[in-house]
Every structure is written in C-alpha cells, then in structure tokens.
C-alpha atoms as a PDB file:
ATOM      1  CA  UNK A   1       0.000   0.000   0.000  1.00  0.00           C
ATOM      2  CA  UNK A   2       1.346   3.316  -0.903  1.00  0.00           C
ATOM      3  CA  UNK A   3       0.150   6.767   0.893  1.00  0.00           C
ATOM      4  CA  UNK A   4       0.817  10.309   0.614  1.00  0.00           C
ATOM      5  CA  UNK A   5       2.599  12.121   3.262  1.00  0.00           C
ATOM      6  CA  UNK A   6       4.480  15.370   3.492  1.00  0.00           C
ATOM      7  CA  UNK A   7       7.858  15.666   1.840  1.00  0.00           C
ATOM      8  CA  UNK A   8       8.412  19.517   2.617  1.00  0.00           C
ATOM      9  CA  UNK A   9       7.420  22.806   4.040  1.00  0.00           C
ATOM     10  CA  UNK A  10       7.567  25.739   3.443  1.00  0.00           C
ATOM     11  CA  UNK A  11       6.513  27.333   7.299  1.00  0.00           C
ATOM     12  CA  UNK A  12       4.615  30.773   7.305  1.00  0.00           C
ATOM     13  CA  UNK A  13       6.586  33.094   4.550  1.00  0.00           C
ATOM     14  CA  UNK A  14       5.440  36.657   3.706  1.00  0.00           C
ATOM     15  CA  UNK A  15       4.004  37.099   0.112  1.00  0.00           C
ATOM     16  CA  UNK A  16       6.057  39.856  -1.649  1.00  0.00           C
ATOM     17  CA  UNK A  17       3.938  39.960  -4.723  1.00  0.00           C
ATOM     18  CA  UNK A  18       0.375  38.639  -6.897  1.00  0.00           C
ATOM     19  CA  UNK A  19       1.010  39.094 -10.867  1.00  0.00           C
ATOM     20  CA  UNK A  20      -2.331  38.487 -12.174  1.00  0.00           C
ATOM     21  CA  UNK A  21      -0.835  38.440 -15.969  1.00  0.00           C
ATOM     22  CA  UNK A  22       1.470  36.028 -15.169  1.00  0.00           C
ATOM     23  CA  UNK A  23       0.639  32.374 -16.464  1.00  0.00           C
ATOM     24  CA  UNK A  24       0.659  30.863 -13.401  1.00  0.00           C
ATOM     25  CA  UNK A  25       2.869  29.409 -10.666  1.00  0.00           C
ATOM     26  CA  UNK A  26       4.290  30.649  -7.305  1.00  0.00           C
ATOM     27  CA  UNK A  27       7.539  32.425  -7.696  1.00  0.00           C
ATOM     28  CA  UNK A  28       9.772  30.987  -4.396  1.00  0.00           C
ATOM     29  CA  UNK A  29      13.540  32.394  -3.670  1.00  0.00           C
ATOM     30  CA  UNK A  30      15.798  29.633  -4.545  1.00  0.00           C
ATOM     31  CA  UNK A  31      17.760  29.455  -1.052  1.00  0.00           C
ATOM     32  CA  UNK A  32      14.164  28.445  -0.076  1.00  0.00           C
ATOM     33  CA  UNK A  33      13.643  26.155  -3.145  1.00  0.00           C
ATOM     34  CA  UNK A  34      16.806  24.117  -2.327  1.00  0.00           C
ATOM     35  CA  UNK A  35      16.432  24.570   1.542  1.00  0.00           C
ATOM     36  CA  UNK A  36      13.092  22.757   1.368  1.00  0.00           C
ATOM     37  CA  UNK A  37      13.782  20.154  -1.522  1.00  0.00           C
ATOM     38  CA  UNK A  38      11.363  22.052  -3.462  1.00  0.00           C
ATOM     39  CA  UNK A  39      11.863  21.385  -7.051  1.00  0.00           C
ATOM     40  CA  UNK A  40      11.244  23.712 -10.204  1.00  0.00           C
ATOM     41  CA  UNK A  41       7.810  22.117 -11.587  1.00  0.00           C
ATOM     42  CA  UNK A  42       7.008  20.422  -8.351  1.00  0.00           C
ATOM     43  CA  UNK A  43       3.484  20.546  -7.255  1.00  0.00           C
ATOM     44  CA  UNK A  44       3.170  22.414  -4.092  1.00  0.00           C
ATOM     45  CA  UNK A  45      -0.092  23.475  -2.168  1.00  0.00           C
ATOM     46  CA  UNK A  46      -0.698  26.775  -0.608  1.00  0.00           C
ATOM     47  CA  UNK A  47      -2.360  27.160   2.913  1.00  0.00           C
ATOM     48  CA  UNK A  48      -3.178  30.975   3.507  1.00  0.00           C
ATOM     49  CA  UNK A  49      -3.050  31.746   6.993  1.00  0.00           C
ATOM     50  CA  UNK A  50      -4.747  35.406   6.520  1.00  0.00           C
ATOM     51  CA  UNK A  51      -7.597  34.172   4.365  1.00  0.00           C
ATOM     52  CA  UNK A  52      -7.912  30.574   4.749  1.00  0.00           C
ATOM     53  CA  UNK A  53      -7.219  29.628   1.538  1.00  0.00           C
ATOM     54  CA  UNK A  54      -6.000  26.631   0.038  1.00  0.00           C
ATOM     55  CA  UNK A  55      -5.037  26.206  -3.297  1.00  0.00           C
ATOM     56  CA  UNK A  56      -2.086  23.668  -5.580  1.00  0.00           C
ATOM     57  CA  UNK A  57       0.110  24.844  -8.276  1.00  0.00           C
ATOM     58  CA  UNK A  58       3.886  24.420  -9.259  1.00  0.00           C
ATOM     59  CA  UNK A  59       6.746  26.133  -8.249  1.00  0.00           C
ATOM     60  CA  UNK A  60       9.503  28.283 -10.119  1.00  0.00           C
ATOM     61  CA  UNK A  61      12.441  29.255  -9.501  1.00  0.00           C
ATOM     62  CA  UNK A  62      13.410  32.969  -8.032  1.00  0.00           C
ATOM     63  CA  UNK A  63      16.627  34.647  -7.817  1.00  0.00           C
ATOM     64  CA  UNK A  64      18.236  33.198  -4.871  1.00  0.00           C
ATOM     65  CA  UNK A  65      18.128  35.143  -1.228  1.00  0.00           C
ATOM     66  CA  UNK A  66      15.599  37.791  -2.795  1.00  0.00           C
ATOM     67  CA  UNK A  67      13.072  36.760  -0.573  1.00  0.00           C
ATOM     68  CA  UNK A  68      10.603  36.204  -3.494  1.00  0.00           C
ATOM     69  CA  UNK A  69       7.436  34.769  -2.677  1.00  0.00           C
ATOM     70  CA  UNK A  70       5.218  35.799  -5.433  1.00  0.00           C
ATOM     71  CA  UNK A  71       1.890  34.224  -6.759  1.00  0.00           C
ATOM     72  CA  UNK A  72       1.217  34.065 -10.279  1.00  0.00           C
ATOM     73  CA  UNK A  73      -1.655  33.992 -12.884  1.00  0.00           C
ATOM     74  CA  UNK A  74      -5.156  32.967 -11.117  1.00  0.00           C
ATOM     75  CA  UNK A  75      -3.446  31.898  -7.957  1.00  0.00           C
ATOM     76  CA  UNK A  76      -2.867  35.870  -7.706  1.00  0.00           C
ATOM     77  CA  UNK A  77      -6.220  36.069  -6.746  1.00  0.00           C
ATOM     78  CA  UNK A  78      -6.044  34.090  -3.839  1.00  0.00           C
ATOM     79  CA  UNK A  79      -3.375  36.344  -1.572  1.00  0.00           C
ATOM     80  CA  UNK A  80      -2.184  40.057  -0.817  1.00  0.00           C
ATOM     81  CA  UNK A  81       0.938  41.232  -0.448  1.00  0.00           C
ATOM     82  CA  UNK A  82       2.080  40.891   2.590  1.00  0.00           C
ATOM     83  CA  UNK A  83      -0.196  37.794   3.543  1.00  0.00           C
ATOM     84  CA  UNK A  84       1.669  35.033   5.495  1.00  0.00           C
ATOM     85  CA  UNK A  85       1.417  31.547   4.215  1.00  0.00           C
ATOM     86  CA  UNK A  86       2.465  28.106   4.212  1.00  0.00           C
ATOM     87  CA  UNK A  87       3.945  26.262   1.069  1.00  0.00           C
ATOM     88  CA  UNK A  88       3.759  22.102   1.567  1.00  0.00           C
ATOM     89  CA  UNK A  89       4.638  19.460  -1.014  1.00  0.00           C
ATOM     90  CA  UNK A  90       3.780  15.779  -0.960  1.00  0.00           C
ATOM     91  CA  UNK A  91       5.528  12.545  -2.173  1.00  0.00           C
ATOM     92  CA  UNK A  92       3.954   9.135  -2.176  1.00  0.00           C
ATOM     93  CA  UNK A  93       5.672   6.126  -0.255  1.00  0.00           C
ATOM     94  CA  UNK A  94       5.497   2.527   0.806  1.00  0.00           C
ATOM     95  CA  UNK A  95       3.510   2.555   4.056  1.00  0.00           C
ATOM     96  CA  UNK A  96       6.119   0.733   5.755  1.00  0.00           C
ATOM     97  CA  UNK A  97       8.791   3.604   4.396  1.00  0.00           C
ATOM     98  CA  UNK A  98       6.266   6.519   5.360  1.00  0.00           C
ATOM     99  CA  UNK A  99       6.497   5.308   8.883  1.00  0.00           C
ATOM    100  CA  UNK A 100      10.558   6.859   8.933  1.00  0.00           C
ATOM    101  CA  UNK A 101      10.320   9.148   6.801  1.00  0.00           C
ATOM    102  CA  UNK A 102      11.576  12.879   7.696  1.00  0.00           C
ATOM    103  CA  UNK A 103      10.401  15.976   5.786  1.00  0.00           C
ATOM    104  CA  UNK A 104      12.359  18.917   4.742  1.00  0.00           C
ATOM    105  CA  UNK A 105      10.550  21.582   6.817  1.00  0.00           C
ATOM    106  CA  UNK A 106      11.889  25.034   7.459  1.00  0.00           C
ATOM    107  CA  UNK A 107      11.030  28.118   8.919  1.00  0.00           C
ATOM    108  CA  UNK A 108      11.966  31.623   7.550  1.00  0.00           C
ATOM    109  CA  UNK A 109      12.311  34.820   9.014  1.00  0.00           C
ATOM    110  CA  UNK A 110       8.402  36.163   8.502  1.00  0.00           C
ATOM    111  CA  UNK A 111      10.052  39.569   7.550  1.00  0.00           C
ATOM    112  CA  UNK A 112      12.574  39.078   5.121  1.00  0.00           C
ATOM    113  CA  UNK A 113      12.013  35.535   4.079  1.00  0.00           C
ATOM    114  CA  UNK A 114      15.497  34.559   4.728  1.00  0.00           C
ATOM    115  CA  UNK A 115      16.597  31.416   6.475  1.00  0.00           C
ATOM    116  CA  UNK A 116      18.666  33.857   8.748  1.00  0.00           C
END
C-alpha cells in the first residue's frame, strides 16, 4: 500500500507579490527552493493563513536570497501582499517507508524571508 505524506514545508513566509498576468505558478527564492527540496515544476499546495485559503500549483524558480514569494496567474487572486502563508509538497511512499520518513521543513524569518 502506498500513501501520501508530506515531503516539505515551506513554514509561514510573507508574500512579496500577486502578478495576475502572469501564467501561473508561485515564484519561491531559490535558497528556499533548495532549503526545502522544493523542485522547479514540483506541485506544491498553498495554505493561507490570513484568508484561509487553500489552493495547488507548481513552483519556479526565483533569484536566490531575494526573498521572493510571489503568486502568479489565477493563484494571484487568492493572496495580498504581505499575507503570510504556508507552502507544503507531498511525495507518495510505501507505508512501511512513510512510517521513517523525515520531511524537509523550514522556517523563515516572517520579515525578510530569509533562512537567517
């Protein structure tokens, strides 16, 4: 039997941007990308601690310890600058291997972003 758990998280960053025009994605710094073992394409859902909010999409890549958290395309809809939220990603294991398995959770600054 095979179940999904969490791989990583992202804990409680500040959004620094929503580009509506943008075709979609979140935008996440890559000290936080690599940090996390967040992947470029990975599928990644979004828990908005201001709103309530929950949404999926895929991440991208941002320039590395800017502090970019930015939502893009529709997602841009579903935060504010300045919101505080929670970035998670899931793998699927063998039940027997979920039962040891550690996930890449950090927590950055709520200011800056940074893992400082």
């Amino acid at each position: 039997m095979q179940i999904q758990v969490i791989k990583s998280k992202i804990h409680r960053v500040k959004v620094t941007g929503a580009d509506l025009n943008y075709i979609g994605s979140i935008t996440i710094d890559e000290t936080l990308l690599e940090a996390s073992n967040i992947i470029e394409g990975e599928k990644v859902s979004i828990v908005n601690i201001n709103n309530g909010e929950r949404f999926e999409t895929y991440a991208i890549k941002g320039i590395k310890n800017s502090g970019e958290i930015t939502l893009n395309g529709p997602a841009a809809r579903k935060v504010q600058k300045d919101d505080i939220i929670i970035i998670i990603s899931y793998a699927t294991l063998d039940f027997e291997e979920a039962k040891t398995f550690k996930p890449w959770i950090i927590f950055p600054n709520e200011n800056d972003n940074s893992l400082t």
